[in-house]
Protein backbone atom coordinates (compact mmCIF):
# COMPACT_ATOMS: atom_id res chain seq x y z
CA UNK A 1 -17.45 2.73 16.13
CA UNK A 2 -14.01 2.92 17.62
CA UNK A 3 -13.79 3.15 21.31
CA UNK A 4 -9.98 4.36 22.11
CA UNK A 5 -9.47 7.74 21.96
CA UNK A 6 -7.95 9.51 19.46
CA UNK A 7 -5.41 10.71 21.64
CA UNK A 8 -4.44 7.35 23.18
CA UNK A 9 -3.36 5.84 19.36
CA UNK A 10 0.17 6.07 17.89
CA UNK A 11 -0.40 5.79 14.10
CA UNK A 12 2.61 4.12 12.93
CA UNK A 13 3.54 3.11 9.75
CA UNK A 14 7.00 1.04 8.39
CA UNK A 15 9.22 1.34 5.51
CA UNK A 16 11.39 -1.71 4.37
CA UNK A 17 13.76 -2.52 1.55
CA UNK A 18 15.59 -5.99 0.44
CA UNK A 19 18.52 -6.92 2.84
CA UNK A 20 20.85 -6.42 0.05
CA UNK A 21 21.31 -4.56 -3.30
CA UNK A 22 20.10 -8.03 -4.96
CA UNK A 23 20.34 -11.58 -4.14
CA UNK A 24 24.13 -11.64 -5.73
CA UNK A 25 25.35 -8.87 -3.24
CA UNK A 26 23.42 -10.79 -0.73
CA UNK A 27 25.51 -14.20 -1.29
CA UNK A 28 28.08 -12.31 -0.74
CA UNK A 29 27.53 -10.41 2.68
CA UNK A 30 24.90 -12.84 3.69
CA UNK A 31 25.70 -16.36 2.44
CA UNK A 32 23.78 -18.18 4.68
CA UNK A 33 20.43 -16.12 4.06
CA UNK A 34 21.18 -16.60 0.14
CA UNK A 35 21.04 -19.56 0.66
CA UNK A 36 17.63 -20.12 2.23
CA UNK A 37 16.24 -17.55 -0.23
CA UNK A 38 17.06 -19.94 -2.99
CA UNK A 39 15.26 -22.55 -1.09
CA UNK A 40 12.07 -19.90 -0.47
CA UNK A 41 12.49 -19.37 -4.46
CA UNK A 42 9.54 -21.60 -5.40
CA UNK A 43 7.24 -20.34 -2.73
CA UNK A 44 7.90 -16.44 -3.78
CA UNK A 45 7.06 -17.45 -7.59
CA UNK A 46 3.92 -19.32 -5.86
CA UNK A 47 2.65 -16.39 -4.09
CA UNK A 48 3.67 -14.12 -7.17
CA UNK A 49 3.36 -16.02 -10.62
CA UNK A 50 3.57 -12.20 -12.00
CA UNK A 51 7.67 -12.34 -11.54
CA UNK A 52 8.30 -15.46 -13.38
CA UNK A 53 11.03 -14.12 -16.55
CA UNK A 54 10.80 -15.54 -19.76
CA UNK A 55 14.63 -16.03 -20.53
CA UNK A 56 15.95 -17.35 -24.00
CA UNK A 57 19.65 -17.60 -22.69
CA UNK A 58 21.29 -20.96 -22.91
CA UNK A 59 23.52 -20.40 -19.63
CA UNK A 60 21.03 -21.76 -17.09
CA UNK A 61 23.12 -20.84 -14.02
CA UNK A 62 23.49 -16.96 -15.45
CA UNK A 63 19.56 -17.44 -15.97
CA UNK A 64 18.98 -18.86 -12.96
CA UNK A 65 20.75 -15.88 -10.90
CA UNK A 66 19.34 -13.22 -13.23
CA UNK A 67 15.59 -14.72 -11.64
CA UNK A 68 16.62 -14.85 -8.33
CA UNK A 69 17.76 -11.20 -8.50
CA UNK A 70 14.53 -10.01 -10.29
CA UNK A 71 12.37 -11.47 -7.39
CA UNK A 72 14.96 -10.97 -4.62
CA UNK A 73 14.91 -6.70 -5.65
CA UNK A 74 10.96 -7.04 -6.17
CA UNK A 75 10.10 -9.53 -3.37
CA UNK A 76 12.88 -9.86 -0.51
CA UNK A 77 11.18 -6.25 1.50
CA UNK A 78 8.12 -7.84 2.22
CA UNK A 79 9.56 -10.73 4.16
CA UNK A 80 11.66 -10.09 7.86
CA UNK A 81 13.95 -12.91 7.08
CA UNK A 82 15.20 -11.27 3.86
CA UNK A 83 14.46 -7.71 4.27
CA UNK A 84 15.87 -4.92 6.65
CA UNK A 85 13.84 -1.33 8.25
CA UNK A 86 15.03 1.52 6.49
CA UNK A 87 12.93 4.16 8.17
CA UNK A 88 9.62 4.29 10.84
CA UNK A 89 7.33 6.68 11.21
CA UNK A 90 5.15 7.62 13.99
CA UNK A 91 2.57 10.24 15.04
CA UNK A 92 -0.20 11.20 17.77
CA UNK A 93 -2.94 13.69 18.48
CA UNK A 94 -2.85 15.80 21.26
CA UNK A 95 -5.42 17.00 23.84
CA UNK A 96 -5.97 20.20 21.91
CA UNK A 97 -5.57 18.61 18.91
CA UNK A 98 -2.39 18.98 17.27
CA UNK A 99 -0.70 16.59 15.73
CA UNK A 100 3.11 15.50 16.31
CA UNK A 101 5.07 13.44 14.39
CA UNK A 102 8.33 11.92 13.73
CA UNK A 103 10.42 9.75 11.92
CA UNK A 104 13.37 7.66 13.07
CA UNK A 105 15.67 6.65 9.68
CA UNK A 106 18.85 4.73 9.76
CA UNK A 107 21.11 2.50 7.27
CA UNK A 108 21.95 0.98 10.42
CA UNK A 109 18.90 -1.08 10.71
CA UNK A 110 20.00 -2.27 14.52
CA UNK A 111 20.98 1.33 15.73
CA UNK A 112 17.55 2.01 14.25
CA UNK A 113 15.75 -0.44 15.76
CA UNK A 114 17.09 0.10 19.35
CA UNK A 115 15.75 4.13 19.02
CA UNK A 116 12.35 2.28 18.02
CA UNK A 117 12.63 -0.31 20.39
CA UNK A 118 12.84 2.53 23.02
CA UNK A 119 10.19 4.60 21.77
CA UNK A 120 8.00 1.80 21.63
CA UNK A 121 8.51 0.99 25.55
CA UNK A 122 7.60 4.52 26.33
CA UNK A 123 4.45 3.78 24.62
CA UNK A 124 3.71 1.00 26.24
CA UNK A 125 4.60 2.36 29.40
CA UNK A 126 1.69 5.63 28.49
CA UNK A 127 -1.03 2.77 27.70
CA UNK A 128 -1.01 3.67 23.94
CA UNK A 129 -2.45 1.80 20.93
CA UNK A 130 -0.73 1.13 17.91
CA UNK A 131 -2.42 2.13 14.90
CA UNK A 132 -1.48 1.44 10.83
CA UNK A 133 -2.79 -0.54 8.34
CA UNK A 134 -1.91 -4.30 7.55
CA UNK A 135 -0.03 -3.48 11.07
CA UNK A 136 -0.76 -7.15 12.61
CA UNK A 137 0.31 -9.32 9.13
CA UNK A 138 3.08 -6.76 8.49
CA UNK A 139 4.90 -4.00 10.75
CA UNK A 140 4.31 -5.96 13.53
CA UNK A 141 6.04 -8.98 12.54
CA UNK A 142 8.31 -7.75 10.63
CA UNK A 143 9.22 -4.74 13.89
CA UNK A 144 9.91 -7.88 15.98
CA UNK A 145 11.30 -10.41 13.86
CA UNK A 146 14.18 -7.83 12.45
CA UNK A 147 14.76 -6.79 15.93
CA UNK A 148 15.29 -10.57 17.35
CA UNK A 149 17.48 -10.95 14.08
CA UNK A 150 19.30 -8.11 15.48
CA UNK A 151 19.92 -9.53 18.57
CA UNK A 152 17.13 -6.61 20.34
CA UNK A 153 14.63 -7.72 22.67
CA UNK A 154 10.88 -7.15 20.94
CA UNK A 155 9.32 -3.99 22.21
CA UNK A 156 6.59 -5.12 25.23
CA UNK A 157 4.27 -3.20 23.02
CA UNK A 158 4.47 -5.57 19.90
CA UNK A 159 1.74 -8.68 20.58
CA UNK A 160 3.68 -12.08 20.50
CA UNK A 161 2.85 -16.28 20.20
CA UNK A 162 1.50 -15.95 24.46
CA UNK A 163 -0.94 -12.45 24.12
CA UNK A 164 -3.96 -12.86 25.42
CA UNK A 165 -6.08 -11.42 22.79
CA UNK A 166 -7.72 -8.82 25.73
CA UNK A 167 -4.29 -7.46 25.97
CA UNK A 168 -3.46 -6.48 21.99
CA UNK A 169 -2.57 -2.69 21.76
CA UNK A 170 -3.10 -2.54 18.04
CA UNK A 171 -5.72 -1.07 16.31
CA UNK A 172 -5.72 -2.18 12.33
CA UNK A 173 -7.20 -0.07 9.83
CA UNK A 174 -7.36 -2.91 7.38
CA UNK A 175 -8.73 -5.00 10.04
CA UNK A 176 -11.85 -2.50 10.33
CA UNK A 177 -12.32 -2.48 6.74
CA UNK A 178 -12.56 -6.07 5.89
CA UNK A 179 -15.47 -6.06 8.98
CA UNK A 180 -14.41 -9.65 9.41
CA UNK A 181 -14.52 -11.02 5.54
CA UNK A 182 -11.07 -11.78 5.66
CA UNK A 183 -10.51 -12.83 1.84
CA UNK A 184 -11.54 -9.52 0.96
CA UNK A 185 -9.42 -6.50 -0.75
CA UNK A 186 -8.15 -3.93 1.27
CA UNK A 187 -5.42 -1.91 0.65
CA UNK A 188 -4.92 1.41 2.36
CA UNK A 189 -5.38 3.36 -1.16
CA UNK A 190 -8.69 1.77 -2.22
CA UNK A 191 -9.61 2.48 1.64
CA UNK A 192 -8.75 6.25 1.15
CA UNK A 193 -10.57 6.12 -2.19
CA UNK A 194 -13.86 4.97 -0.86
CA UNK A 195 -13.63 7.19 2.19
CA UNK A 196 -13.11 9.77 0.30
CA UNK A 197 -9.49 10.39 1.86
CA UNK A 198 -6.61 11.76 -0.55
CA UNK A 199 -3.94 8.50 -0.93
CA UNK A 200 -0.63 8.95 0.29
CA UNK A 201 0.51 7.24 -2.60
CA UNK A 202 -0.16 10.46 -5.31
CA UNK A 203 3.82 11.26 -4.71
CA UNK A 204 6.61 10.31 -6.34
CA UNK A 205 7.67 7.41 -4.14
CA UNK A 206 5.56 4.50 -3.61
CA UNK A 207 5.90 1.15 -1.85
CA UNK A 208 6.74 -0.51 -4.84
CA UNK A 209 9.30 1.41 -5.99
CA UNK A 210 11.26 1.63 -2.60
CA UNK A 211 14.20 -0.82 -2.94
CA UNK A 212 15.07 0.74 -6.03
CA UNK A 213 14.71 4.29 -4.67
CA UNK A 214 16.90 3.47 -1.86
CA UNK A 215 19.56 1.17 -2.88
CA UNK A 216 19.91 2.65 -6.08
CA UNK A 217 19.30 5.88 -6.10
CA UNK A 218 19.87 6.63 -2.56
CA UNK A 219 16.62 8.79 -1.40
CA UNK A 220 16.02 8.05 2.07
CA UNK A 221 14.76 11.28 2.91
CA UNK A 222 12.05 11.20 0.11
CA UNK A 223 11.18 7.63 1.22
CA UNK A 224 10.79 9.29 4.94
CA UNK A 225 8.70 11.50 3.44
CA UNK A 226 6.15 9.18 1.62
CA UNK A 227 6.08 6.63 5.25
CA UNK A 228 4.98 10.00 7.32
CA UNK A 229 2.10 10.73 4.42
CA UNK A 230 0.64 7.77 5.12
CA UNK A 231 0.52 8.10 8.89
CA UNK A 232 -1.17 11.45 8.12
CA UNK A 233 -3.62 9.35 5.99
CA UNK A 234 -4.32 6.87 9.05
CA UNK A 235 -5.03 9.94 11.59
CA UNK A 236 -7.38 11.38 9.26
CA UNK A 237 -9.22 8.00 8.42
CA UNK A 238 -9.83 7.37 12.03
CA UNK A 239 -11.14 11.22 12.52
CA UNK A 240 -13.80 9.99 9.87
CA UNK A 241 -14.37 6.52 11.33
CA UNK A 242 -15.16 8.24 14.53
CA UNK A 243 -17.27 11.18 13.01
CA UNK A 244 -19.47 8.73 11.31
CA UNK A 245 -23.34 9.49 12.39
């Protein structure tokens, strides 16, 4: 079913928080991205009616900032322009069969991104694959678009607007498991489920609960810890892809 060889994929998998505490902290660092996030605003509630507050307050500018920091804390990770990379995680299969790993964690999302950016190359450069879920609508873009934003050159790894579709490196687990119904669900945890695969997301940290475990309670390491569990989850998804009879 899939072609590449195990040992010629680098599972990969992305963590990401908001740019900022909250949208006020961001007005204040970032003025100029505050801004376009309240111009975004409508298209976030759009996309996630769920986050719309119900306030009773009669100060409609306190109200007003009080939403845009509820969606900005909930929302702002999940979008390059208004997020930053916290953390990336990476791991391979060896000829005999071991598996290596790493993770590369920063505050400083550009010194960050330059290790990755290098790391990346030397991929590239060793005719790898990348291989994560959602990687094409999500760590991809989001891997390139920080980096331009932080004035880093893309890694030649990362497909852009000219690839030729023959010369894509990336292997997406979701991808496989939509089979080409592309309104379908997918996550990686109803994947694992159905495969039979133990989720990655049984821990204590979980994607949704990242900003807050990071800019308020300061757990990098833990959230290091949950990004490398689910690159163990990928390399044991494709072992089953591949063993199927």
């Amino acid at each position: 079913m899939i072609k590449i060889p195990l040992t010629k994929l680098l599972f990969l998998d992305i963590e990401t928080v908001g740019l900022c505490r909250d949208y006020s902290e961001c007005e204040i660092k970032y003025p100029k991205i505050a801004k376009q996030f309240e111009g975004y605003f409508d298209w976030f509630l759009k996309r996630f009616p769920e986050d719309k507050l119900e306030l009773n307050g009669s100060d409609e500018e306190a109200n007003k900032i009080e939403m845009y920091n509820h969606v900005f804390k909930k929302r702002a990770a999940l979008t390059p322009e208004f997020a930053k990379i916290i953390c990336v995680s990476v791991a391979f299969v060896s000829d005999n069969g071991d598996i290596r790993k790493q993770t590369l964690a920063d505050h400083d999302e550009r010194k960050l991104l330059l290790d990755v950016q290098k790391m990346l190359n030397k991929t590239a450069a060793l005719d790898y694959y990348l291989c994560g879920h959602n990687l094409k609508n999500f760590d991809v873009p989001m891997m390139a678009k920080r980096m331009m934003i932080n004035g880093i050159r893309p890694a030649n790894i990362l497909p852009s607007f000219d690839t030729k579709p023959w010369e894509v490196k990336v292997l997406d687990t979701k991808e496989i498991w939509q089979y080409g119904a592309y309104t379908s669900i997918g996550s990686l945890d109803l994947m694992c489920t159905c495969l039979d695969v133990e989720s990655s997301k049984l821990g204590e940290i979980t994607g949704d609960i990242v900003h807050h475990a990071y800019w308020e309670e300061n757990r990098l390491q833990e959230i290091c810890d949950y990004c490398e569990r689910d690159v163990l989850v990928l390399i044991e998804i494709i072992n089953k892809l591949k063993s199927l009879e």
